[in-house]
Protein backbone atom coordinates (compact mmCIF):
# COMPACT_ATOMS: atom_id res chain seq x y z
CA UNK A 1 140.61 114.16 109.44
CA UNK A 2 140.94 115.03 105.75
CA UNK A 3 142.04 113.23 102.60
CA UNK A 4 145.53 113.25 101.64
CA UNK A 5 146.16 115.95 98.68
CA UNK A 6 145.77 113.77 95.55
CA UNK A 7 147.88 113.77 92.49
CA UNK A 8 146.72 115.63 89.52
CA UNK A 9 143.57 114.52 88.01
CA UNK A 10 140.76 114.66 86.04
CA UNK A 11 136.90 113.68 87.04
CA UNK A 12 136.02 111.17 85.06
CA UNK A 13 132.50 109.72 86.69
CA UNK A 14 130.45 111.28 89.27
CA UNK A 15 128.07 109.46 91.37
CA UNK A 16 125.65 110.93 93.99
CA UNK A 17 123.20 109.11 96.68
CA UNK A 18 121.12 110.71 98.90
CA UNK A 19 118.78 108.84 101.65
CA UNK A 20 116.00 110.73 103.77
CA UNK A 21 113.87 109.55 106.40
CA UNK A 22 110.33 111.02 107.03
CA UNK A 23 107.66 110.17 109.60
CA UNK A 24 104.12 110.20 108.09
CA UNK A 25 100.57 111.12 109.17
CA UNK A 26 99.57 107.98 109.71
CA UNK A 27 102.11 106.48 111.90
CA UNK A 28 104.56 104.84 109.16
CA UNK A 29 107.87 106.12 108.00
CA UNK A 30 109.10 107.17 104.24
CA UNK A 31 112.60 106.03 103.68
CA UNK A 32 113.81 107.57 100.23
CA UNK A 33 116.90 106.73 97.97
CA UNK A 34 118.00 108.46 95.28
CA UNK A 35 120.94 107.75 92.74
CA UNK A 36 121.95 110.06 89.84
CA UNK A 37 125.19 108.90 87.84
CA UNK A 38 126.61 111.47 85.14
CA UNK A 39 129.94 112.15 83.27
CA UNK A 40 131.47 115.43 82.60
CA UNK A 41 132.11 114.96 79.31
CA UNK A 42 129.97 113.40 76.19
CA UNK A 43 129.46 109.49 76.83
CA UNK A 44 127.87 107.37 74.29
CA UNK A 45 126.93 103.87 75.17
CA UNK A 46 127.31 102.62 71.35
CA UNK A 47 124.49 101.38 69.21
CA UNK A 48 122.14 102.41 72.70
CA UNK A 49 122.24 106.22 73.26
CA UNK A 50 124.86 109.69 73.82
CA UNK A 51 124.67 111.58 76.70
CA UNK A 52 125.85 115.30 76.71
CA UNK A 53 128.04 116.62 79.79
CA UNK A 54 126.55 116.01 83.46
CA UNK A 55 123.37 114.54 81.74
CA UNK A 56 121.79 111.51 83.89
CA UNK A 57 123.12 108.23 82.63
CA UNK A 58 121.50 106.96 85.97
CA UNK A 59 118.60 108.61 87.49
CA UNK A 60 116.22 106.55 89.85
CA UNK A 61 114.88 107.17 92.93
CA UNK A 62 113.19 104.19 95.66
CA UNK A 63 110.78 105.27 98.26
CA UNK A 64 110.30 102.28 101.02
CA UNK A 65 107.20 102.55 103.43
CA UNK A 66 107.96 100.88 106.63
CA UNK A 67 106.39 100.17 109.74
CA UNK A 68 108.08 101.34 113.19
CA UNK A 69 109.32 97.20 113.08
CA UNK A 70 110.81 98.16 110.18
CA UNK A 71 108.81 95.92 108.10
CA UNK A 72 108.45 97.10 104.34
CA UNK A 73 104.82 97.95 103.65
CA UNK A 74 104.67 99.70 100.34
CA UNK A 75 107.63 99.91 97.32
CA UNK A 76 107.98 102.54 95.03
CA UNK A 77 110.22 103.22 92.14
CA UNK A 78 111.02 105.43 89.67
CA UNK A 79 113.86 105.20 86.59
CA UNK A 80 113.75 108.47 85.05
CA UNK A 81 117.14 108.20 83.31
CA UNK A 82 118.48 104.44 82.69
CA UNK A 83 121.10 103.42 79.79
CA UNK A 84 119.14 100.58 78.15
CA UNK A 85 115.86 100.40 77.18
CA UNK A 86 115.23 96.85 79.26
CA UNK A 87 116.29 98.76 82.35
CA UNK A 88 112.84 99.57 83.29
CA UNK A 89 111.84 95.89 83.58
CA UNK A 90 113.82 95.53 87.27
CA UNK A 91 110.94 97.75 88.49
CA UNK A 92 108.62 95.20 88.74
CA UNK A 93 110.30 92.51 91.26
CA UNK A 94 111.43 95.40 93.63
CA UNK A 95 107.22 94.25 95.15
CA UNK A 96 108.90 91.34 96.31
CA UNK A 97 110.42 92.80 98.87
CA UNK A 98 106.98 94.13 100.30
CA UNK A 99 106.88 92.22 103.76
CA UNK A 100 110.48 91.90 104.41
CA UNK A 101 112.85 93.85 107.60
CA UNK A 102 115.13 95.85 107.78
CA UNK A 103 117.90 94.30 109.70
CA UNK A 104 119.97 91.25 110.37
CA UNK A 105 119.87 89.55 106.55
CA UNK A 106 118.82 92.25 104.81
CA UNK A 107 121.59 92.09 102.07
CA UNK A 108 120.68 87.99 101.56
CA UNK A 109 117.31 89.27 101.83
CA UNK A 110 117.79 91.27 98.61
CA UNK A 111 120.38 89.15 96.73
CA UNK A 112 117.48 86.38 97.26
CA UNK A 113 114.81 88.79 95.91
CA UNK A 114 116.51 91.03 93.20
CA UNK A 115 120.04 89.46 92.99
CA UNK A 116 121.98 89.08 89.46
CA UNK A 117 119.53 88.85 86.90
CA UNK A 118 116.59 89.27 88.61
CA UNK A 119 116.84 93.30 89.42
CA UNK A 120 118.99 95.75 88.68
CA UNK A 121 122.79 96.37 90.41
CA UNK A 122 121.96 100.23 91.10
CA UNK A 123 118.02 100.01 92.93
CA UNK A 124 120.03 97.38 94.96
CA UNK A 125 122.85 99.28 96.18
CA UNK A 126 120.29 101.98 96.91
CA UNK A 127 118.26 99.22 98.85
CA UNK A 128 121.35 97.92 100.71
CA UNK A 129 122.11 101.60 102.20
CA UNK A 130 118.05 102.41 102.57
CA UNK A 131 118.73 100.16 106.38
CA UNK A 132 120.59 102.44 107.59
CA UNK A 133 118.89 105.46 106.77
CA UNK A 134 115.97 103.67 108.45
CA UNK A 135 117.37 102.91 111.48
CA UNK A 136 118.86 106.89 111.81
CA UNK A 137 115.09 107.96 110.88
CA UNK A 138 112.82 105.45 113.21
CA UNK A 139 114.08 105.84 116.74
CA UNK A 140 112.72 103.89 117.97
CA UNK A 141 115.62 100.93 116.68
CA UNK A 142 117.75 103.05 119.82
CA UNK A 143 115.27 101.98 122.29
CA UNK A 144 115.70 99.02 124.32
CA UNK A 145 111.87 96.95 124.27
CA UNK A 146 112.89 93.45 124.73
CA UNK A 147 115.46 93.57 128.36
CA UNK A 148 116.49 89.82 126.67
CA UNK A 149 117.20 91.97 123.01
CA UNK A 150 120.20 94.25 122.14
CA UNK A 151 119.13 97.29 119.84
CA UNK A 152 120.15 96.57 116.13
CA UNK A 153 123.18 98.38 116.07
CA UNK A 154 125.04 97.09 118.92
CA UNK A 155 127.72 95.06 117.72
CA UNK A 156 128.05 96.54 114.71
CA UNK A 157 130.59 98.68 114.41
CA UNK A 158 133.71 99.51 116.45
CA UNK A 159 131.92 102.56 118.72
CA UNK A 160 128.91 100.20 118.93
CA UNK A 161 131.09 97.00 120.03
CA UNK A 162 129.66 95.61 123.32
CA UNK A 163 132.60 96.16 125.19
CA UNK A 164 132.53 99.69 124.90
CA UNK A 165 132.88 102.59 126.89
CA UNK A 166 129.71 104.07 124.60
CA UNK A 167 127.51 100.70 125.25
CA UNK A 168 128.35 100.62 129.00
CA UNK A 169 127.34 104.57 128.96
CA UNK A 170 124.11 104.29 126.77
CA UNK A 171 123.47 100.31 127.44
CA UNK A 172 124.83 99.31 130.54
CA UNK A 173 122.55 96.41 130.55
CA UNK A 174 124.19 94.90 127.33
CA UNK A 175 127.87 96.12 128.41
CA UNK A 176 129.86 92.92 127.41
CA UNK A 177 126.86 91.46 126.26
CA UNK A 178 128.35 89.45 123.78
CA UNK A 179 130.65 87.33 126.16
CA UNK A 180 127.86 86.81 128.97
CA UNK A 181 125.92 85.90 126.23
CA UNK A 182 128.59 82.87 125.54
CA UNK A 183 129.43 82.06 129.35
């Protein structure tokens, strides 16, 4: 299903974010998120900098190690293009989030961590997307180990709802989970 035509316009912004999963040598996974902002025409943050056409305003790139628990291991990031000089200093506190999972609370998880003035607005909506990208790359998220324990993603969305005809295919164990559950 495609967008509706849309009026006559011009672009005024363009934002692109890219995620990609890779399995490592030694057993752990790479998750990587990258954001590049950039106008099509000259911008000029005044008294800061000028940027020529499709020049990075934004540039910066996250690389989470995790564990097949999805448990953060390692942090890594790099701001090649950022607007202010202090933007660089949200680098830094991104380590606290060595140690914590991928999963139910991850968004608090961050907003605890990195939220408002303690990180930067763009490495966390990278950070908030990097779950998902790790639960399509580590596979192991699909596979039922705990018979007591629906995978992550049940429940989640509407194709992933418990009473589905796609959970009683791929789960039939945790077919109406949700209501036995309650009962």
């Amino acid at each position: 299903m495609s967008l509706p035509i849309a009026m006559p316009r011009a672009l005024a912004h363009q934002r692109r974010v890219t995620f990609e999963g890779y399995r490592r040598d030694d057993g752990l996974w790479d998750i990587e998120g990258h954001l590049l902002d950039s106008k099509p025409m000259p911008f000029e943050v005044p008294g800061e900098k000028a940027w020529a056409p499709h020049e990075p305003i934004h540039n910066m790139s996250i690389r989470l190690t995790i564990d097949d628990q999805l448990v953060i291991q390692e942090i890594h990031v790099a701001m090649h293009d950022v607007p202010h000089g202090e933007c660089p200093q949200a680098a830094p506190p991104m380590q606290k989030m060595v140690g914590a999972k991928l999963g139910a609370g991850w968004r608090k998880t961050i907003e605890a961590h990195l939220g408002n003035a303690k990180g930067c607005a763009h490495l966390r909506e990278l950070l908030f997307n990097m779950a998902t990208a790790a639960f399509q790359t580590v596979t192991s998220t699909f596979q039922v180990t705990d018979p007591n324990q629906p995978p992550p993603q049940l429940g989640r969305c509407v194709a992933w709802n418990f009473d589905t005809a796609l959970v009683s295919r791929r789960y039939p164990m945790f077919f109406q989970w949700d209501r036995k559950a309650k009962t």
